[in-house]
PDB file of N, CA and C in Angstrom:
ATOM      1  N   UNK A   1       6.760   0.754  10.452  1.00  0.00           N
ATOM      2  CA  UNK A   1       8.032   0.384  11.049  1.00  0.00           C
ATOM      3  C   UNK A   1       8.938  -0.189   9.960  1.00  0.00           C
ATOM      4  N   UNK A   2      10.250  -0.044   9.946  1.00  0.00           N
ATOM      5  CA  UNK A   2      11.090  -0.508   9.202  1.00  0.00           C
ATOM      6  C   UNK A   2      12.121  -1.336   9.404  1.00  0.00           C
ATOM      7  N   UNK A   3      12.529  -2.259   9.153  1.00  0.00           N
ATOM      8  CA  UNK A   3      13.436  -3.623   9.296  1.00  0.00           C
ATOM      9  C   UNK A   3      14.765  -2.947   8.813  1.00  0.00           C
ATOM     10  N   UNK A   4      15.831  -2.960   9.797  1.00  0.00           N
ATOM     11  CA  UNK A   4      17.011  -2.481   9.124  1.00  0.00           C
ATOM     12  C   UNK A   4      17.617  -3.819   8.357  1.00  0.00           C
ATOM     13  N   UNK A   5      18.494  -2.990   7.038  1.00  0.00           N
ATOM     14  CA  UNK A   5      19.026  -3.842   6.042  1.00  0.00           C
ATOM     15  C   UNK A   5      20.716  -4.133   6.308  1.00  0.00           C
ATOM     16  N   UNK A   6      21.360  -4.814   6.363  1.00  0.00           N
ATOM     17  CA  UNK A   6      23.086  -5.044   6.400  1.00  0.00           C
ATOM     18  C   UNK A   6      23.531  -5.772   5.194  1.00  0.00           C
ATOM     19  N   UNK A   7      24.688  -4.942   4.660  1.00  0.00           N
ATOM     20  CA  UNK A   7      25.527  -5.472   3.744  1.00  0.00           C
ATOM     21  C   UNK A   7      26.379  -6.227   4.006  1.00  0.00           C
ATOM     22  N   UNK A   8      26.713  -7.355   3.735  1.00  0.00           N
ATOM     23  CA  UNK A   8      27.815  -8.463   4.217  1.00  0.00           C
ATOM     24  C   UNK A   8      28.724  -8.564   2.750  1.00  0.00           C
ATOM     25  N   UNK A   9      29.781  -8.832   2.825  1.00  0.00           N
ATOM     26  CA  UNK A   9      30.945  -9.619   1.952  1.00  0.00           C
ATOM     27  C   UNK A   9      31.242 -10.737   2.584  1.00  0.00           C
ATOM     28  N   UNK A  10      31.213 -11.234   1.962  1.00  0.00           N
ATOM     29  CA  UNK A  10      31.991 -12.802   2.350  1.00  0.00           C
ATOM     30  C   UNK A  10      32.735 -13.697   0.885  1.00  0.00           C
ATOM     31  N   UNK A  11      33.498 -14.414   2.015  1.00  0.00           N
ATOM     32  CA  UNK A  11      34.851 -14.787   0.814  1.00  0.00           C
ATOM     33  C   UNK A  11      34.706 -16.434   0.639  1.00  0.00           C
ATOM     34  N   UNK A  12      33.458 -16.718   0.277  1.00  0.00           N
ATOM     35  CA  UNK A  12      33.146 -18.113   0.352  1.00  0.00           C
ATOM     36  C   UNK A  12      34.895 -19.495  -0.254  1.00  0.00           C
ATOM     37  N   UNK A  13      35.013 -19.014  -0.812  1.00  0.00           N
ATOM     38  CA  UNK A  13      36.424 -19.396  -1.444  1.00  0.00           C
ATOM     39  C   UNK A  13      37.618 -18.406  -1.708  1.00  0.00           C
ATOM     40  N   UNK A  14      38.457 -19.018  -1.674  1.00  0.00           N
ATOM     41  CA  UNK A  14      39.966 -18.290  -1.622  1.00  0.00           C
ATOM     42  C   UNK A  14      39.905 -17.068  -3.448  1.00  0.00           C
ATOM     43  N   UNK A  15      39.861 -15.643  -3.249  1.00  0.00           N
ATOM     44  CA  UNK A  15      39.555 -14.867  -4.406  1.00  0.00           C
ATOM     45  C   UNK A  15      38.692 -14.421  -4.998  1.00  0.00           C
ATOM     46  N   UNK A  16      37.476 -15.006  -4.487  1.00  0.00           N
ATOM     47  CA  UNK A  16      36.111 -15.220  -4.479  1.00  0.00           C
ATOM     48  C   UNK A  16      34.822 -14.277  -3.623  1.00  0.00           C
ATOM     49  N   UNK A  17      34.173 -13.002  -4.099  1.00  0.00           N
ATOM     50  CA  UNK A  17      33.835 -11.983  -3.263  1.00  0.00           C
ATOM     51  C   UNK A  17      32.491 -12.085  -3.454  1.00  0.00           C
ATOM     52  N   UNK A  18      31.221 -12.499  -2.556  1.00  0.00           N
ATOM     53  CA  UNK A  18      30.103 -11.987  -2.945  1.00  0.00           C
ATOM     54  C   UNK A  18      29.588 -11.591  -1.839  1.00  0.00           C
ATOM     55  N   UNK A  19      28.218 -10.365  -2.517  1.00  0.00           N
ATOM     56  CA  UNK A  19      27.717  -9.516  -1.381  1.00  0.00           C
ATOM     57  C   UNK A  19      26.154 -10.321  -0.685  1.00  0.00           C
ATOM     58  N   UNK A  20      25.814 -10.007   0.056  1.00  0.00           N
ATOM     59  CA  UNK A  20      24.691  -9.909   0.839  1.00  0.00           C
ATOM     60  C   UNK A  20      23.697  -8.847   1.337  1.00  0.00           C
ATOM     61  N   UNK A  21      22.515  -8.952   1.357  1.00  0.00           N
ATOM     62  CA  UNK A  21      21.715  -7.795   2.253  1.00  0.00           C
ATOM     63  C   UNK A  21      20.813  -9.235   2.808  1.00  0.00           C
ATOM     64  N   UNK A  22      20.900  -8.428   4.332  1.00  0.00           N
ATOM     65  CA  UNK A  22      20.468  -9.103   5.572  1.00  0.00           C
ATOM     66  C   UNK A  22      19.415  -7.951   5.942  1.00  0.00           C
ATOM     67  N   UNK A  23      17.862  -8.928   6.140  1.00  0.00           N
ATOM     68  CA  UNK A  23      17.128  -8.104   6.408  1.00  0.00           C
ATOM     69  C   UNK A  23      16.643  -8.723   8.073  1.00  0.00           C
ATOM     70  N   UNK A  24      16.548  -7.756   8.976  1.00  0.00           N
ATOM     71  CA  UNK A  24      16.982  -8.249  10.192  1.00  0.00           C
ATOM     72  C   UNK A  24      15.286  -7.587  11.012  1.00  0.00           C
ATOM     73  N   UNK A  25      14.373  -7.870  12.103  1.00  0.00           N
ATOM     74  CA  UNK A  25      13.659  -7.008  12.581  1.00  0.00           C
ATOM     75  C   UNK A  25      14.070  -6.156  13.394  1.00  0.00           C
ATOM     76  N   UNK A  26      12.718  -5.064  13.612  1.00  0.00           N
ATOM     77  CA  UNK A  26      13.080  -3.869  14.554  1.00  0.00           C
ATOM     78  C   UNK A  26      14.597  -3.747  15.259  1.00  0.00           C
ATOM     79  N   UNK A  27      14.092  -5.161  15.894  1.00  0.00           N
ATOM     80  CA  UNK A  27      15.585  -5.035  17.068  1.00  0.00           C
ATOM     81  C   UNK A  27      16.526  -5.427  16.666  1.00  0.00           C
ATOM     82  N   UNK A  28      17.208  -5.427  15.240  1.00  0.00           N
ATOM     83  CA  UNK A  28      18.405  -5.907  14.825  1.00  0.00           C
ATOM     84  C   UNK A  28      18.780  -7.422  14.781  1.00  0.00           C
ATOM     85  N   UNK A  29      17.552  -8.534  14.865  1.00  0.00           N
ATOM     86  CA  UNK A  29      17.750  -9.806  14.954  1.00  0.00           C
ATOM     87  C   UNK A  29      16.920 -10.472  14.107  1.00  0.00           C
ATOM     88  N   UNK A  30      17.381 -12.115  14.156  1.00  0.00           N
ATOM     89  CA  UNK A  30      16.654 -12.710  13.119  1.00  0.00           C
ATOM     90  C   UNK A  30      17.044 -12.735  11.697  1.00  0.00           C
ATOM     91  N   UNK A  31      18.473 -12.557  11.027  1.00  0.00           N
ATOM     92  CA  UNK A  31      18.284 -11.940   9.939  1.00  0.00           C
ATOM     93  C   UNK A  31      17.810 -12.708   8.869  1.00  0.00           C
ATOM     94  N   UNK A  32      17.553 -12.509   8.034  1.00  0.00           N
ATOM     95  CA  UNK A  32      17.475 -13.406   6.869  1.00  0.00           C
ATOM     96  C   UNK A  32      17.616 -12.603   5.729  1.00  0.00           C
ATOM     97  N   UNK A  33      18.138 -13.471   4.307  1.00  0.00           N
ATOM     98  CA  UNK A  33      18.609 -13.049   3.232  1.00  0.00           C
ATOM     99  C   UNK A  33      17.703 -12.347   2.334  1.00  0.00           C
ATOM    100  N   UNK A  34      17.542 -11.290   1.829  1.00  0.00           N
ATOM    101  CA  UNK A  34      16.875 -10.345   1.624  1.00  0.00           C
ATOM    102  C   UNK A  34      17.509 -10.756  -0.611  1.00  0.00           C
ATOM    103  N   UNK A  35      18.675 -10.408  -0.402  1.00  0.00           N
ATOM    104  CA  UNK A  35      19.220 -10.425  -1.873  1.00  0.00           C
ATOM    105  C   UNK A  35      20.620 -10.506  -1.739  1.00  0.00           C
ATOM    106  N   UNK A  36      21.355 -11.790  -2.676  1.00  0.00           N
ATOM    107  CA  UNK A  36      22.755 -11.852  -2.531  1.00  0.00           C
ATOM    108  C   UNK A  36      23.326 -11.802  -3.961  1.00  0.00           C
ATOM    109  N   UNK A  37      24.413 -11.889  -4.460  1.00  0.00           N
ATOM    110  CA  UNK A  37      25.306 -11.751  -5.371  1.00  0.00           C
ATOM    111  C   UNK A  37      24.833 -12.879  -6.365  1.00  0.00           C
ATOM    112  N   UNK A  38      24.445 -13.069  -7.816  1.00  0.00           N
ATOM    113  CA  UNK A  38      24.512 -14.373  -8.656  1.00  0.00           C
ATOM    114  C   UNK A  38      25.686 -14.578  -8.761  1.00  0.00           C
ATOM    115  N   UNK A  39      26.885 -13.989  -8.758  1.00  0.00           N
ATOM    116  CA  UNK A  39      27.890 -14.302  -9.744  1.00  0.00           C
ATOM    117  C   UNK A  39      28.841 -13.745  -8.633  1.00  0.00           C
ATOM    118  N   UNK A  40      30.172 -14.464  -8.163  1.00  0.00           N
ATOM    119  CA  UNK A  40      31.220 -13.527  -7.204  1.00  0.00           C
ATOM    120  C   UNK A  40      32.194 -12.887  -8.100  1.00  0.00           C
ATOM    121  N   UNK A  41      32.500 -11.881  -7.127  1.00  0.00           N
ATOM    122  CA  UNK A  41      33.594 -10.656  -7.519  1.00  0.00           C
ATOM    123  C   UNK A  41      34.682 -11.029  -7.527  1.00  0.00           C
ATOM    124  N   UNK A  42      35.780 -10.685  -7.832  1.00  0.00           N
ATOM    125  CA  UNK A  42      37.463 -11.204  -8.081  1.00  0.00           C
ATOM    126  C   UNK A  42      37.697 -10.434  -6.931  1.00  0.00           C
ATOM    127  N   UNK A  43      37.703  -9.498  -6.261  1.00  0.00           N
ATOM    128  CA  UNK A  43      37.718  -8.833  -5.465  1.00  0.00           C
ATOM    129  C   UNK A  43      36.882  -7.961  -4.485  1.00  0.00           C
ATOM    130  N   UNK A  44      37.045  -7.854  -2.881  1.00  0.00           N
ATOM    131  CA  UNK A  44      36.660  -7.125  -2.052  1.00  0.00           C
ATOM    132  C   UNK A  44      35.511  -5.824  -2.433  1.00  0.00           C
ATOM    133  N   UNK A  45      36.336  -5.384  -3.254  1.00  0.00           N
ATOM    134  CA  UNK A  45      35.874  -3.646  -3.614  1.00  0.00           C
ATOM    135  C   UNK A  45      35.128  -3.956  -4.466  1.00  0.00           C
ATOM    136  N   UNK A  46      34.826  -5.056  -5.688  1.00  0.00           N
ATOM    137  CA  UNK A  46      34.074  -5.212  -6.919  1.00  0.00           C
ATOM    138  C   UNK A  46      32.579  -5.733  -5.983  1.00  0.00           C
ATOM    139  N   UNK A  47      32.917  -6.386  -5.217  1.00  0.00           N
ATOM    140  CA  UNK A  47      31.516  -6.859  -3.960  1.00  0.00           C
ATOM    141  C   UNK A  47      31.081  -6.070  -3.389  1.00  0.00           C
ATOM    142  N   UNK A  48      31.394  -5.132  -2.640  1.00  0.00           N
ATOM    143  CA  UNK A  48      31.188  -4.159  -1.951  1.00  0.00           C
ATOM    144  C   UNK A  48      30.765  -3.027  -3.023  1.00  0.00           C
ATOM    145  N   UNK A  49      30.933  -2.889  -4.156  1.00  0.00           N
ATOM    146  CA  UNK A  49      30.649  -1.771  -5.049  1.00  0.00           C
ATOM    147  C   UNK A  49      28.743  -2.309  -5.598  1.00  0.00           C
ATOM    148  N   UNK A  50      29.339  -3.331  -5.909  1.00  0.00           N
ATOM    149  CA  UNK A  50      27.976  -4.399  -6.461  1.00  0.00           C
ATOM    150  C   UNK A  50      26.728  -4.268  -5.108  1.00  0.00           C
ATOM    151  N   UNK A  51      27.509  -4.708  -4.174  1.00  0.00           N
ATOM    152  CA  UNK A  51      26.560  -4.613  -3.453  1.00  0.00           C
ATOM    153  C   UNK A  51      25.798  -3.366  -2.614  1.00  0.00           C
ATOM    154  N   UNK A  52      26.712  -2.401  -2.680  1.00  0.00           N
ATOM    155  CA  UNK A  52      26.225  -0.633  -2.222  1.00  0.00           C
ATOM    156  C   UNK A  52      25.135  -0.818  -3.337  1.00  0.00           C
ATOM    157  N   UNK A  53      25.131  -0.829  -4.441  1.00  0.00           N
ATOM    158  CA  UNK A  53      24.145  -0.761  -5.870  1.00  0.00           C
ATOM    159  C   UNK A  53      22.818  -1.695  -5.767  1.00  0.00           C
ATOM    160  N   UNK A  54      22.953  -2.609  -5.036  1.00  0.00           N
ATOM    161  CA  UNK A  54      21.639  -3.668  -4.537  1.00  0.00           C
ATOM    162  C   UNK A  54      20.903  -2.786  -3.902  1.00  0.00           C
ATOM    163  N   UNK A  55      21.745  -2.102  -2.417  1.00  0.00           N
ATOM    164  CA  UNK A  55      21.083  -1.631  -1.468  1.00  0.00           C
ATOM    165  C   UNK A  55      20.574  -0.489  -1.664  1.00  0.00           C
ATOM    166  N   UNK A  56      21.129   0.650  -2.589  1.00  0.00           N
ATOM    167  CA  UNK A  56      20.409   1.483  -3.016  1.00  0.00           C
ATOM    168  C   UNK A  56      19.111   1.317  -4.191  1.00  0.00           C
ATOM    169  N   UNK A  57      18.949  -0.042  -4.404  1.00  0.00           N
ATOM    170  CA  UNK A  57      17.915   0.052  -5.331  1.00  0.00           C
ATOM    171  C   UNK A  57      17.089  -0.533  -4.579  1.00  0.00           C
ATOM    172  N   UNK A  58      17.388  -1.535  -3.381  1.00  0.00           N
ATOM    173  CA  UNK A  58      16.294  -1.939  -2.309  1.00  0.00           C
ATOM    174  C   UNK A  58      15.741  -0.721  -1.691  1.00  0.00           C
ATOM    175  N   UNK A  59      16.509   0.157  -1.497  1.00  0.00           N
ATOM    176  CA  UNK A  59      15.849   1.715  -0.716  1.00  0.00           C
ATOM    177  C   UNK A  59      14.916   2.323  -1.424  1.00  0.00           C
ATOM    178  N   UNK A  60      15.447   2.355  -2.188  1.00  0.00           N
ATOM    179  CA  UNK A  60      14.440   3.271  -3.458  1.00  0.00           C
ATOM    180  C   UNK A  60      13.321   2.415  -4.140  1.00  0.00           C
ATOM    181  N   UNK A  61      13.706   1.054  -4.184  1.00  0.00           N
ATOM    182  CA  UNK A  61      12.258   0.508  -4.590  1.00  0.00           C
ATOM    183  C   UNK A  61      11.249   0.588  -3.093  1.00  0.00           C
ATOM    184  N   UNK A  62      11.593   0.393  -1.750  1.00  0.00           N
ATOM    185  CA  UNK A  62      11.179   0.258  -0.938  1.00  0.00           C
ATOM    186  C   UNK A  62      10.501   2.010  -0.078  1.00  0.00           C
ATOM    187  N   UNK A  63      11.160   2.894  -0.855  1.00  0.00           N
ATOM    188  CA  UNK A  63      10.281   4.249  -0.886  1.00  0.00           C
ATOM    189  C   UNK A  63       9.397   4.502  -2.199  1.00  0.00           C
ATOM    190  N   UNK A  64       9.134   3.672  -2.631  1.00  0.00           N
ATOM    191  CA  UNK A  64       8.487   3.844  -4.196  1.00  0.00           C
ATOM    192  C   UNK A  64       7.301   2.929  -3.837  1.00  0.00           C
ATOM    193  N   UNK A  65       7.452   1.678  -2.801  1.00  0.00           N
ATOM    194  CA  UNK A  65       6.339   0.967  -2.531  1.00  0.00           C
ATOM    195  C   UNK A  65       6.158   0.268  -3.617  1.00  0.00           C
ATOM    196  N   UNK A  66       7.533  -0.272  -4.365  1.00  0.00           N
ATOM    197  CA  UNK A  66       7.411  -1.647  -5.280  1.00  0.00           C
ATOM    198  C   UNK A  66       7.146  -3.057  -4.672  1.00  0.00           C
ATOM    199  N   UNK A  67       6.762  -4.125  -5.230  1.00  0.00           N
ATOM    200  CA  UNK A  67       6.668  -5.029  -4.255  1.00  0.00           C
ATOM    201  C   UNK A  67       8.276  -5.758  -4.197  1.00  0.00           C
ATOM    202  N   UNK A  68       8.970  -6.503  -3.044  1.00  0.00           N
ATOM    203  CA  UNK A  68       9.895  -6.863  -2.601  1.00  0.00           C
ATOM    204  C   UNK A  68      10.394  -7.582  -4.241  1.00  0.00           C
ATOM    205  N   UNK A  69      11.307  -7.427  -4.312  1.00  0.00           N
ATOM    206  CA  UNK A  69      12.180  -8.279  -5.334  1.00  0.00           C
ATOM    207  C   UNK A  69      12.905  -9.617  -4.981  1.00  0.00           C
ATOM    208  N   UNK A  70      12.959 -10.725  -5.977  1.00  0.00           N
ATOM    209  CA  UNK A  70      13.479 -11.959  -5.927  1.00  0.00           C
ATOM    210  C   UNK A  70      15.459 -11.595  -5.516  1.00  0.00           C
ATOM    211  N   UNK A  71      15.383 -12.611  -5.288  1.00  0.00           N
ATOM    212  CA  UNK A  71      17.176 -12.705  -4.885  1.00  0.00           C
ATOM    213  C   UNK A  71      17.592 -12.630  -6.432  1.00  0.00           C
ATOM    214  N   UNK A  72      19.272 -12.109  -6.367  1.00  0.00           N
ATOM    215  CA  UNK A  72      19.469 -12.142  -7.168  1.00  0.00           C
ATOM    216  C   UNK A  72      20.423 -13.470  -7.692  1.00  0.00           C
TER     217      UNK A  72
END
């Protein structure tokens, strides 16, 4: 069975962009932080770019059967 993953942005401060992956169970609840941003983005799209790039390497380590990775 597989835990779906969600990408979040959030704008903790005014200019200030960092991403999230929310790892949530079966039924879409519960989430908890899976891997977030070290460093925020100047912008929306620089977070959201950063963070598409997390989630595709969580997929692919997670079809490769690496063990789970530390936050970033």
């Amino acid at each position: 069975m597989t835990q779906p993953i969600e990408l979040i942005i959030e704008e903790p401060a005014l200019g200030s962009f960092v991403w999230r992956l929310l790892e949530t169970d079966a039924n879409g609840a519960n989430p908890k932080v899976l891997r977030d941003a070290f460093d925020p983005a100047d912008t929306y799209e620089a977070a959201l770019a950063a963070g598409q790039r997390a989630l595709h390497s969580e997929i692919r380590r997670r079809a490769s059967g690496q063990p789970q990775a530390q936050s970033a």
